[in-house]
N, C-alpha and C. Protein backbone atom coordinates (compact mmCIF):
# COMPACT_ATOMS: atom_id res chain seq x y z
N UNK A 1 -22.73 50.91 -167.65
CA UNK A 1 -23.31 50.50 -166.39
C UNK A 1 -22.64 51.23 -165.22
N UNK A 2 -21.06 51.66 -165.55
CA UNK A 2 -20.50 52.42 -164.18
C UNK A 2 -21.05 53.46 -164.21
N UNK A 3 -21.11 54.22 -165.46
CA UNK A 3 -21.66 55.68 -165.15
C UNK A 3 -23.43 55.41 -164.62
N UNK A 4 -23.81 54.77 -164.78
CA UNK A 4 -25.23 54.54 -164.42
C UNK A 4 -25.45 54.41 -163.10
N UNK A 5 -24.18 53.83 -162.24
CA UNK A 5 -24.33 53.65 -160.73
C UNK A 5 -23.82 54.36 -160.34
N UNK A 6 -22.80 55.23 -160.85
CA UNK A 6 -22.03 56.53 -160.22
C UNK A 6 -23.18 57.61 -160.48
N UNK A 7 -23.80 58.09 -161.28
CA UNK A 7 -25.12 59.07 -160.83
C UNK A 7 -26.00 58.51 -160.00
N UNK A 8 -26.30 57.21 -160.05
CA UNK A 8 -27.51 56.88 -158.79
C UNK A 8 -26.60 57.23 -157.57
N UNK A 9 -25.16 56.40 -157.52
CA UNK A 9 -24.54 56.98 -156.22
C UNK A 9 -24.83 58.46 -155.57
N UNK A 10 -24.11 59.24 -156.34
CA UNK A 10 -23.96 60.30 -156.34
C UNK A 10 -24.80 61.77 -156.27
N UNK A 11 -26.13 60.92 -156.20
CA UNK A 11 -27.22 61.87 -156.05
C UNK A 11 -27.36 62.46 -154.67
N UNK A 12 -28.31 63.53 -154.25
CA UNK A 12 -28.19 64.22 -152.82
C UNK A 12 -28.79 63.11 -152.18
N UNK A 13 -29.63 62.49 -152.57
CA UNK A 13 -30.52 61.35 -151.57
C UNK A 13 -29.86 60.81 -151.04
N UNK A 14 -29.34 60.07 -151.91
CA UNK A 14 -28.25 58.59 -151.58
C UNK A 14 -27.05 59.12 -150.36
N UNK A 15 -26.69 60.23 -151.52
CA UNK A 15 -25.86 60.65 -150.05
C UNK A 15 -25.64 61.29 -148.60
N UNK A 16 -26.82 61.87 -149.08
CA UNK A 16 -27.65 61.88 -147.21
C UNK A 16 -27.67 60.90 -146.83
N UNK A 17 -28.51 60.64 -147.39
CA UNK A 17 -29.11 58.82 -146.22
C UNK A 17 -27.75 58.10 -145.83
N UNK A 18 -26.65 57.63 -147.00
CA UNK A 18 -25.60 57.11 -146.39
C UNK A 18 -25.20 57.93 -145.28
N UNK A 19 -24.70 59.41 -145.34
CA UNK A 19 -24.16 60.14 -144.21
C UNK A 19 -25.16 59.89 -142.81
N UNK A 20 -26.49 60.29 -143.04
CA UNK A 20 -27.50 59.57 -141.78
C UNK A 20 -26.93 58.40 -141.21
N UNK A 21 -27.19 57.44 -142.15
CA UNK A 21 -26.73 55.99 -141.58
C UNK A 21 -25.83 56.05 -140.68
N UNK A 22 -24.35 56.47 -141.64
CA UNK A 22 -23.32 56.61 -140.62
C UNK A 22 -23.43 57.25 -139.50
N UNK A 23 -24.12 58.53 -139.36
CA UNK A 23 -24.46 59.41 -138.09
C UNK A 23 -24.81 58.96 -136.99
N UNK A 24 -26.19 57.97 -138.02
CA UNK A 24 -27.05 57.31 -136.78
C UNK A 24 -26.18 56.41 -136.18
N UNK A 25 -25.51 55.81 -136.65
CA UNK A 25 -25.14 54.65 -136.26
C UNK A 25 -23.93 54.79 -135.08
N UNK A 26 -23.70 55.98 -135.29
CA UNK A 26 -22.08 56.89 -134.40
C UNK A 26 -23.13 57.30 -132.63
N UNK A 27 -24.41 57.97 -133.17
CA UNK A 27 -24.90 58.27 -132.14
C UNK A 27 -25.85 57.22 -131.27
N UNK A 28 -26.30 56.05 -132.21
CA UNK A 28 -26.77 55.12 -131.65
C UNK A 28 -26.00 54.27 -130.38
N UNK A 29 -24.37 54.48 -131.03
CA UNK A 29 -23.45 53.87 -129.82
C UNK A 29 -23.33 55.04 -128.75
N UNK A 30 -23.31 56.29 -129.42
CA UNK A 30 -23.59 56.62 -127.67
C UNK A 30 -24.88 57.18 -127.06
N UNK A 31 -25.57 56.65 -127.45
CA UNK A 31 -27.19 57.09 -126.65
C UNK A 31 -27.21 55.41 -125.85
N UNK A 32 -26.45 54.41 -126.62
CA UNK A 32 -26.30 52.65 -125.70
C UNK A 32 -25.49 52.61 -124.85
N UNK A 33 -24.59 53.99 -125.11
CA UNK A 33 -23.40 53.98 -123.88
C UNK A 33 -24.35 54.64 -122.70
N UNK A 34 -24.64 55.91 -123.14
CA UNK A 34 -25.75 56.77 -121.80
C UNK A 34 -26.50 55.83 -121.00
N UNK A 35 -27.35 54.84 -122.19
CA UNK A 35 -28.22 54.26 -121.17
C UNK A 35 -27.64 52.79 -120.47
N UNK A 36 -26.74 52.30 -121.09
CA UNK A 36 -26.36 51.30 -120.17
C UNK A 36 -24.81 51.61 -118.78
N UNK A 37 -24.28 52.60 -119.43
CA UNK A 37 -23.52 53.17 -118.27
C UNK A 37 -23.79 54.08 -117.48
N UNK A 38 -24.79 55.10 -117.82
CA UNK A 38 -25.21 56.11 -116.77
C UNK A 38 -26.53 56.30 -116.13
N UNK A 39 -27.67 55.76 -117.40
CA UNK A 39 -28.38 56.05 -117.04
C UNK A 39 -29.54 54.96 -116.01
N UNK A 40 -29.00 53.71 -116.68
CA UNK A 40 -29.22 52.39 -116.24
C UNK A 40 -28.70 52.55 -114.44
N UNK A 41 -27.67 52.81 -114.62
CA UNK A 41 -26.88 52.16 -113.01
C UNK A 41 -27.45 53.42 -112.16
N UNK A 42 -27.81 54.59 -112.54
CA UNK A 42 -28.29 55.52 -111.57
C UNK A 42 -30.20 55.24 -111.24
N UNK A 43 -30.87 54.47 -112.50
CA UNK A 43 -31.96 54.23 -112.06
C UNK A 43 -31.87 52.81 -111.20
N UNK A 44 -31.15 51.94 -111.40
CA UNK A 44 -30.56 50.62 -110.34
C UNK A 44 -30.36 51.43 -109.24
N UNK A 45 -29.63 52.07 -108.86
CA UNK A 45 -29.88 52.48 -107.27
C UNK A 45 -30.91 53.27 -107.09
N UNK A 46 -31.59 53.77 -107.48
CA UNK A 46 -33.05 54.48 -107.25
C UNK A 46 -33.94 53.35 -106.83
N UNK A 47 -34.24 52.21 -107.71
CA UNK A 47 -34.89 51.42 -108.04
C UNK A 47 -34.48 49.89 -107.62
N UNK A 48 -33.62 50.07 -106.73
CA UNK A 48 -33.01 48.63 -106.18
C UNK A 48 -32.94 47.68 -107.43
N UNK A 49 -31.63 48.17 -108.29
CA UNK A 49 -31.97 47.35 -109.32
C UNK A 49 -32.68 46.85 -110.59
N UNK A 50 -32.55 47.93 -111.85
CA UNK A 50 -33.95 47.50 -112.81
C UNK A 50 -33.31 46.70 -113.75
N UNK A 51 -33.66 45.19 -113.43
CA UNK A 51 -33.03 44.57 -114.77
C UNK A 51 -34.34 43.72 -114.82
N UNK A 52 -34.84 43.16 -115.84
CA UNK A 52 -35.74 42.46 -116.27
C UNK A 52 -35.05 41.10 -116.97
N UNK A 53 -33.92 41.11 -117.23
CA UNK A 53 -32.91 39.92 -117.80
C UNK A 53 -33.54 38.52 -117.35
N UNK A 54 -33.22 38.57 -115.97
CA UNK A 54 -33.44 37.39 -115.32
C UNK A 54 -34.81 36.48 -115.02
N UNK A 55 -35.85 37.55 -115.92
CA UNK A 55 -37.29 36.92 -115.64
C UNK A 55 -37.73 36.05 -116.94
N UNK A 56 -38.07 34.94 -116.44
CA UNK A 56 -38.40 33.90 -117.55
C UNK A 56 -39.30 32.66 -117.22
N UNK A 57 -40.08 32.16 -118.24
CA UNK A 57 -41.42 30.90 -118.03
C UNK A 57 -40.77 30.36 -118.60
N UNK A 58 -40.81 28.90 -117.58
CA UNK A 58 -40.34 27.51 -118.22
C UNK A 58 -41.55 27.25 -118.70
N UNK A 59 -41.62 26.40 -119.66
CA UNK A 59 -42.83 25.73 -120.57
C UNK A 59 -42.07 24.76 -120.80
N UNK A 60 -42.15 23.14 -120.46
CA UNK A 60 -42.16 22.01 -120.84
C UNK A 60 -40.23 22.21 -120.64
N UNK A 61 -39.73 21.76 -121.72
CA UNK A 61 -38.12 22.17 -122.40
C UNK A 61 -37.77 23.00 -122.82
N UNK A 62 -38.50 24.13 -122.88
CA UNK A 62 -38.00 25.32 -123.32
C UNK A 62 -38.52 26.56 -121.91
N UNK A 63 -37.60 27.78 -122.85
CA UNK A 63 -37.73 28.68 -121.88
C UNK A 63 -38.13 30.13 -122.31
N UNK A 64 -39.38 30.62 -121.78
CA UNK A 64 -39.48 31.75 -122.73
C UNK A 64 -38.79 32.86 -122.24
N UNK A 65 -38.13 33.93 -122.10
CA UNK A 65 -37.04 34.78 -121.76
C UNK A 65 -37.65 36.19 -121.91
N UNK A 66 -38.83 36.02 -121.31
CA UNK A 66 -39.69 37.45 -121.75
C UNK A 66 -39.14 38.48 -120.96
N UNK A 67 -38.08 38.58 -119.85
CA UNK A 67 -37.37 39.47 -119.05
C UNK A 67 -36.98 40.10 -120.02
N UNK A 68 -36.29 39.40 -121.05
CA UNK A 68 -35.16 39.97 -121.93
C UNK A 68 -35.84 41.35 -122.94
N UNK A 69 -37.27 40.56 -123.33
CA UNK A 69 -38.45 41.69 -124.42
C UNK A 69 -38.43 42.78 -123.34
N UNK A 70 -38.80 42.64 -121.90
CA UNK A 70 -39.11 43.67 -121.20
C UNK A 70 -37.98 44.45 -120.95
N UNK A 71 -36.72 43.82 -120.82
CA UNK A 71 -35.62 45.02 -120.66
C UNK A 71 -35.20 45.79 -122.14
N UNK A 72 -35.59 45.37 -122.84
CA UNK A 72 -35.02 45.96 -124.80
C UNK A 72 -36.51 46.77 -124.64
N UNK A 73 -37.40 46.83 -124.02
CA UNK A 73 -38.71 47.84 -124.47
C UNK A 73 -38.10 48.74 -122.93
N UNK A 74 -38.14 48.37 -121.67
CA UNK A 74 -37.40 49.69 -121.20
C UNK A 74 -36.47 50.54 -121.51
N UNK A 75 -35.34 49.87 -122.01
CA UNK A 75 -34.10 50.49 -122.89
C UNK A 75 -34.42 51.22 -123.87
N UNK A 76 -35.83 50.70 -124.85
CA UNK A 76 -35.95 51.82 -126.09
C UNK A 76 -36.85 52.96 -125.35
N UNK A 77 -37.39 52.91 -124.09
CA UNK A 77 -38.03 54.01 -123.47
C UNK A 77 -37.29 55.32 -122.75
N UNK A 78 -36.26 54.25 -122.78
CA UNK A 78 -35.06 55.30 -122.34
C UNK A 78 -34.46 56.12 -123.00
N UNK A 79 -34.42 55.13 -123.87
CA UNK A 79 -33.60 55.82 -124.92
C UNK A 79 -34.53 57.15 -125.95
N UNK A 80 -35.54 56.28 -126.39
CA UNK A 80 -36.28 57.57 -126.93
C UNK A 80 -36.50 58.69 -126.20
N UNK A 81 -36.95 58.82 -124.73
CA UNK A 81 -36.86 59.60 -123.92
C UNK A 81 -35.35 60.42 -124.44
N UNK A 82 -34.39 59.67 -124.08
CA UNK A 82 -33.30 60.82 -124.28
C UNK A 82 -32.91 61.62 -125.06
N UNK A 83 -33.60 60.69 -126.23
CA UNK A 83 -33.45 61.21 -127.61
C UNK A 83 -34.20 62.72 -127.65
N UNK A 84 -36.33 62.30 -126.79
CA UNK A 84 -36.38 63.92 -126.64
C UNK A 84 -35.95 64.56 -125.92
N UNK A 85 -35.20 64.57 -125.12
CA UNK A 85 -34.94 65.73 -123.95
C UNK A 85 -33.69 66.13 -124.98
N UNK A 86 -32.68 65.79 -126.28
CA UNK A 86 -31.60 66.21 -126.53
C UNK A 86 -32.09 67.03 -127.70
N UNK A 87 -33.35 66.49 -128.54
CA UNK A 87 -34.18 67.36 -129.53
C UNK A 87 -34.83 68.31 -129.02
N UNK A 88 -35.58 68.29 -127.72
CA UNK A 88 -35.91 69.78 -127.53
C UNK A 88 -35.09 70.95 -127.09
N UNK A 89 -33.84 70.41 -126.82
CA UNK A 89 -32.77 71.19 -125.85
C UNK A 89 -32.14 71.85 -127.49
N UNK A 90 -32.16 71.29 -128.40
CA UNK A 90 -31.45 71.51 -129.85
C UNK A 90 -32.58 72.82 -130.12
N UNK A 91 -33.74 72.47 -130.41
CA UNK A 91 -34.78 73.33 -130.76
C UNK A 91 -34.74 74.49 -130.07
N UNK A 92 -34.73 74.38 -128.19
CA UNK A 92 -34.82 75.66 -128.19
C UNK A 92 -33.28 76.66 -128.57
N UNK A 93 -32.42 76.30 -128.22
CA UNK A 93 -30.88 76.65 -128.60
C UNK A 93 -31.69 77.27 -129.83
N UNK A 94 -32.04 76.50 -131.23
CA UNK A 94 -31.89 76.85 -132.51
C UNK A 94 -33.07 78.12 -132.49
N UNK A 95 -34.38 77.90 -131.63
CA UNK A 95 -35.06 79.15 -131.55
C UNK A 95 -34.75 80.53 -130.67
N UNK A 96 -33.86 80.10 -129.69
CA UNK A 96 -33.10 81.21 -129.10
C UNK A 96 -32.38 81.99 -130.37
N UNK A 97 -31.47 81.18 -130.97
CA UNK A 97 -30.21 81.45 -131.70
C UNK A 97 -31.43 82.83 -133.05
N UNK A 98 -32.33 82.28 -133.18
CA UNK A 98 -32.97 82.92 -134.37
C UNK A 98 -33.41 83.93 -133.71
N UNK A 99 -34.20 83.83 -132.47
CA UNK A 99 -34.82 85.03 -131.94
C UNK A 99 -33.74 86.41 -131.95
N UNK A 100 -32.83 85.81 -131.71
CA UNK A 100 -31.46 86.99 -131.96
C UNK A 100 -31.04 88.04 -132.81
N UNK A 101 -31.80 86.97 -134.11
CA UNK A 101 -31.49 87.74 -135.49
C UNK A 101 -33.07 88.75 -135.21
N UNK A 102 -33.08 89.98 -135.57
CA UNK A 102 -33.56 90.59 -135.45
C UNK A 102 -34.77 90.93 -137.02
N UNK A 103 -35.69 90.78 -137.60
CA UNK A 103 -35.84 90.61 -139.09
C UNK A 103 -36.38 92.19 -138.95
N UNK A 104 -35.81 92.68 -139.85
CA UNK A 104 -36.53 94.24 -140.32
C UNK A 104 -37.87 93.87 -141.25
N UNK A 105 -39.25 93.89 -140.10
CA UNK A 105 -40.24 93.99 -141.44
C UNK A 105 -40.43 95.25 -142.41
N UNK A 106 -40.40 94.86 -143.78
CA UNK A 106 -40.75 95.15 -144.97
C UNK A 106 -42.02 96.30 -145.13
N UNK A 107 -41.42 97.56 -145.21
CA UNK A 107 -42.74 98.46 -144.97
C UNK A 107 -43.26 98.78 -146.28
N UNK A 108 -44.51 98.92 -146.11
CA UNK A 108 -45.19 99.09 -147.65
C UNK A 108 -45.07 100.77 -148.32
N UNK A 109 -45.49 101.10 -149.29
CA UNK A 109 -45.29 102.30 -149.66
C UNK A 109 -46.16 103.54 -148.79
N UNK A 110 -47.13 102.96 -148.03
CA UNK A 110 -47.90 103.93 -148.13
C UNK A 110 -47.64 104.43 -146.35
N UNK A 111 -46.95 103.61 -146.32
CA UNK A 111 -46.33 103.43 -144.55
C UNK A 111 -44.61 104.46 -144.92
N UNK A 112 -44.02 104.16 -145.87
CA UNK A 112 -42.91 105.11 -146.17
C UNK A 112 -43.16 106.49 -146.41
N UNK A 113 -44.55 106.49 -147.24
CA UNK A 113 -44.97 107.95 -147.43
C UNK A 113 -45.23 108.73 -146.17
N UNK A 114 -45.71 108.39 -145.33
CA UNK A 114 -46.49 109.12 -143.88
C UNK A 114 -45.27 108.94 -142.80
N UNK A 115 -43.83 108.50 -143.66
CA UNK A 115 -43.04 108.64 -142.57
C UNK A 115 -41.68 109.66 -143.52
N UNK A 116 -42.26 110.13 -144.40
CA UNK A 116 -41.59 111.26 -144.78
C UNK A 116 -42.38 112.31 -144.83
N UNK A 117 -43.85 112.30 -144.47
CA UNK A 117 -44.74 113.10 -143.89
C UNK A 117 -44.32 114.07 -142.76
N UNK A 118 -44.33 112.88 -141.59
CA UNK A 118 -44.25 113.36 -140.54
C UNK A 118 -42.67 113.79 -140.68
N UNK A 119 -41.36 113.37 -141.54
CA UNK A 119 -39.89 114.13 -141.13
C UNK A 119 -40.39 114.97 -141.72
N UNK A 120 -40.91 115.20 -142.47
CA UNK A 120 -41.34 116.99 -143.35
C UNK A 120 -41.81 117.86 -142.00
N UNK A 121 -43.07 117.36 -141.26
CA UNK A 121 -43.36 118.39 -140.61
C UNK A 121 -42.86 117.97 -139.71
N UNK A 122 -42.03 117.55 -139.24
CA UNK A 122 -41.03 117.51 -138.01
C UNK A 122 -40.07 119.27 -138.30
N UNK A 123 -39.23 118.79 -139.72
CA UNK A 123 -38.29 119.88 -140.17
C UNK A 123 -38.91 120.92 -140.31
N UNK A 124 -40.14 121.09 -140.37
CA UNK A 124 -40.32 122.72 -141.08
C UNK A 124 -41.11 122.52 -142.92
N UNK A 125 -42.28 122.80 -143.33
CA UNK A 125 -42.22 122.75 -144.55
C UNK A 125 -41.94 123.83 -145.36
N UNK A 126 -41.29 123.97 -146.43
CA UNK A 126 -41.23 124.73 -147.51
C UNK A 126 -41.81 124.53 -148.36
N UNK A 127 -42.98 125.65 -148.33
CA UNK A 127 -44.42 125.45 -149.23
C UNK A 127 -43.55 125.84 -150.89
N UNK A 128 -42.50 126.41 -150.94
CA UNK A 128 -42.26 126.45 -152.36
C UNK A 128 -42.01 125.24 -153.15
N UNK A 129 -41.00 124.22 -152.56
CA UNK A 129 -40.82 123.55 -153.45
C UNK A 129 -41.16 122.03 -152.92
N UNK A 130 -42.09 121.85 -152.56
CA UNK A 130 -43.00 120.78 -151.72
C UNK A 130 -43.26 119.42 -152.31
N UNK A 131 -43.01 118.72 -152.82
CA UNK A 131 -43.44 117.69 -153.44
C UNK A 131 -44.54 117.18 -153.00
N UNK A 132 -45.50 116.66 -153.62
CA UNK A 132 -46.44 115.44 -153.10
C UNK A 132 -46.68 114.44 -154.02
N UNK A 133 -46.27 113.35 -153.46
CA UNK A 133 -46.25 112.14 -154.14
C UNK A 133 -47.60 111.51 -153.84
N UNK A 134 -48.44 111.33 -155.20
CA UNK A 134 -49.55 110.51 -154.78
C UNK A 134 -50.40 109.17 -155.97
N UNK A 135 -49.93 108.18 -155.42
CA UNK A 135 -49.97 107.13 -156.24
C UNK A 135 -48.35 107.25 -156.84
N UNK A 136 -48.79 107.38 -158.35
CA UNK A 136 -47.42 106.83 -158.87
C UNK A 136 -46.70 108.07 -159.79
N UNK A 137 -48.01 109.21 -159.39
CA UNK A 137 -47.26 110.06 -160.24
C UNK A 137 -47.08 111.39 -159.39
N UNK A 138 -45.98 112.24 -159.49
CA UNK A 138 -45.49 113.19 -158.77
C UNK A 138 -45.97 114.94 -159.31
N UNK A 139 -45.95 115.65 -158.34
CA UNK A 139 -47.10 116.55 -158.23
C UNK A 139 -45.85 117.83 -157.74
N UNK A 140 -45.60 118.69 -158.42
CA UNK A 140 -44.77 120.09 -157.58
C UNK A 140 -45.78 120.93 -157.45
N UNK A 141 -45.84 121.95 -155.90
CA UNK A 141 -46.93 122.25 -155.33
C UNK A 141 -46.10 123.55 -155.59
N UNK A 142 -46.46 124.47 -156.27
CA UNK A 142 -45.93 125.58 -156.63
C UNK A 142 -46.61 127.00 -155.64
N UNK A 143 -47.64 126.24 -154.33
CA UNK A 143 -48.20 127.02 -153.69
C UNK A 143 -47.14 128.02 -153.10
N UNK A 144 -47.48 129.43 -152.98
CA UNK A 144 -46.61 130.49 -151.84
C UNK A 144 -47.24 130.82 -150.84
């Protein structure tokens, strides 16, 4: 049974997702720090204040606290928001970073041939011992 839970452990899945978890959970505290220490108190003075906390319907003996739903759905607007402005800022970085690498496209044969064409008659040809390669089989041009 141990070895049975040490390969389920131990698989790439499992151990991504645990490492995620932990990740998420590292960056979740600070995307709650951004928005309740920086990003919160700078839209409060923009906004004379955005808290929704304090809004609530009495009904009979109870109290419904719907301020509270409305400030946890601004907060996740915030937050997702930040989340994209830090994913597209990643993306372009990572598409800058690639544009850099330069890729040599892959020339076909018949594009290599017409570019030892043209260095031939760039250099000068020598009709004696001339090769012409055509298709797959090779040809000595014994012309003078």
């Amino acid at each position: 049974m141990w070895s049975d839970f040490k390969a389920f452990a131990l698989k790439g899945n499992v151990l991504d997702l645990a490492i995620a978890v932990v990740i998420g959970g590292a960056f979740g505290k600070i995307v709650t720090s951004l928005v309740g220490n920086i990003i919160m108190p700078l839209i409060g003075v923009l906004y004379s204040g955005v808290d929704f906390t304090h809004l609530k319907y009495t009904f009979g003996d109870s109290e419904i606290l719907y301020g509270q739903f409305m400030q946890s759905v601004f907060n996740f607007a915030v937050i997702s928001w930040s989340i994209f402005i830090v994913m597209q800022i990643i993306a372009k970085w990572k598409h800058e970073k690639e544009q850099g690498k330069e890729k040599i496209p892959k020339q076909d044969k018949k594009e290599v041939l017409l570019i030892e064409i043209r260095d031939l008659l760039k250099n000068g040809l020598k009709k004696e011992n001339m090769i012409i390669h055509i298709g797959t089989q090779k040809h000595k041009s014994n012309k003078k």
